[in-house]
Protein backbone atom coordinates (compact mmCIF):
# COMPACT_ATOMS: atom_id res chain seq x y z
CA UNK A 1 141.93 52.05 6.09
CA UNK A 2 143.15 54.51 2.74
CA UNK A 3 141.72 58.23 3.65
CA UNK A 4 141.88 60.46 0.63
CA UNK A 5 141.98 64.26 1.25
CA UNK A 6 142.89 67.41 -0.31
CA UNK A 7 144.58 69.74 2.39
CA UNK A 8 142.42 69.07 5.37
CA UNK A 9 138.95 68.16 3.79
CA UNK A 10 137.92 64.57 4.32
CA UNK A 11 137.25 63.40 0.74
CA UNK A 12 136.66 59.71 0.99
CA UNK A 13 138.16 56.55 2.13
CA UNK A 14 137.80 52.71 2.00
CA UNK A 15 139.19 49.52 3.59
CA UNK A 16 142.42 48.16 2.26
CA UNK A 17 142.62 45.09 -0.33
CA UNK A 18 145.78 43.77 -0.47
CA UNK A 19 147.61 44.09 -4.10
CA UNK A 20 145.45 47.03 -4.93
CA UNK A 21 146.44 50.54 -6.47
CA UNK A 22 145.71 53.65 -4.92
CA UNK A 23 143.92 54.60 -8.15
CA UNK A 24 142.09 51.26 -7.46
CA UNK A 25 141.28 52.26 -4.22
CA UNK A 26 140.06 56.03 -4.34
CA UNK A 27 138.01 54.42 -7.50
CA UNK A 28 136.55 52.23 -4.41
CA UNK A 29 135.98 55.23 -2.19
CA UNK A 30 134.22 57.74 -4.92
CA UNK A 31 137.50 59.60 -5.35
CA UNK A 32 139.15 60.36 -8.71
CA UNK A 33 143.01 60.27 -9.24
CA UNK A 34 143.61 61.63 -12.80
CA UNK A 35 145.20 59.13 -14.81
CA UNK A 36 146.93 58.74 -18.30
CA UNK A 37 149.62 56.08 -18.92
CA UNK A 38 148.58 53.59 -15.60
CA UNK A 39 152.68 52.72 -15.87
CA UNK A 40 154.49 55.53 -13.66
CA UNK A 41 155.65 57.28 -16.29
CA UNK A 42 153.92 60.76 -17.17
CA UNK A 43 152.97 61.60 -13.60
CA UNK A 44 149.58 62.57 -13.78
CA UNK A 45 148.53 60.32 -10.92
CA UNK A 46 150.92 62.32 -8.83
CA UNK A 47 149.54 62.62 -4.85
CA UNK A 48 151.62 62.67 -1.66
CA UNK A 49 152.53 60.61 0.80
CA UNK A 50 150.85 62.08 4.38
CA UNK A 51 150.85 58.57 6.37
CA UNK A 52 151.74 55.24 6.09
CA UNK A 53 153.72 52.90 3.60
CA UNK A 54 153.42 52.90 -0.31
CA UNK A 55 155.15 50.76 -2.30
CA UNK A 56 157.78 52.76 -4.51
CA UNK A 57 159.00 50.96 -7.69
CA UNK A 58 162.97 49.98 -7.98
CA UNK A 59 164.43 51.93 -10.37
CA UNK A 60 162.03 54.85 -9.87
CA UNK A 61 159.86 55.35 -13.18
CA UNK A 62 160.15 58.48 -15.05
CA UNK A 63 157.10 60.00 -13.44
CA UNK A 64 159.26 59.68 -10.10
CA UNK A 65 162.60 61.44 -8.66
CA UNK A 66 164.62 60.90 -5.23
CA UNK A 67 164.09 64.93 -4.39
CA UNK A 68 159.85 64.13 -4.81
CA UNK A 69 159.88 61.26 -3.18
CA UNK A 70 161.00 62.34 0.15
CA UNK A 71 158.71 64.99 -0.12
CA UNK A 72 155.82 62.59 -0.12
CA UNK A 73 154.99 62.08 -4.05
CA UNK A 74 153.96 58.56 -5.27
CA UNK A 75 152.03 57.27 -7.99
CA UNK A 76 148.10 56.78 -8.03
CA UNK A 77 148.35 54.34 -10.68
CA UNK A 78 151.67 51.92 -8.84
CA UNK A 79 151.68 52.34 -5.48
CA UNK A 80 150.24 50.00 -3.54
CA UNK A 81 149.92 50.78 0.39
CA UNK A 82 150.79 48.36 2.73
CA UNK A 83 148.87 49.31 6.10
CA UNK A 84 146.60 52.16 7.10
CA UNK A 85 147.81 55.23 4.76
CA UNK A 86 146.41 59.01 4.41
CA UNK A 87 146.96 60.56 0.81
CA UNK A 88 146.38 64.15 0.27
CA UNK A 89 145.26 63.97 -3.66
CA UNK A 90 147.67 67.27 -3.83
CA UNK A 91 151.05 66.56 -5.53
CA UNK A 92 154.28 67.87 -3.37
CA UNK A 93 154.97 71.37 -4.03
């Protein structure tokens, strides 16, 4: 199961299908993630991390550095969760 929530409000969630994109996902559950490039690169689909795996791309993509990623931050639009995952749609401050 994907939960999508900003802070501690319950905005939607959906059952996993393997290979899909957060984006793809939340799209599933009635959530928007803002997009704009779909690659990793500008950022927009910024959320974090709260619980669970999601799939980080090797080098990290533009929209992506080491100090965000440990805070939580991964990419709407690229990551692809392996498991049961909670994503607050709030980038890492």
């Amino acid at each position: 199961m994907i939960r999508f929530l900003r802070g501690a409000k319950l905005l939607g969630q959906t059952k996993i299908i393997t290979g899909n994109t957060l984006v793809e996902h939340a799209f599933d559950a009635n959530v928007d993630i803002p997009t704009n490039c779909t690659s990793g690169n500008c950022g927009a689909c910024m959320v974090t991390l709260l619980l669970g795996e999601v799939s980080l791309p090797s080098p990290l993509t533009p929209g992506l550095d080491e100090e965000i990623v440990a805070d939580g931050a991964r990419l709407g639009c690229i990551g692809i969760p392996s498991g049961n995952v909670d994503i607050d749609l709030l980038p890492p401050l």
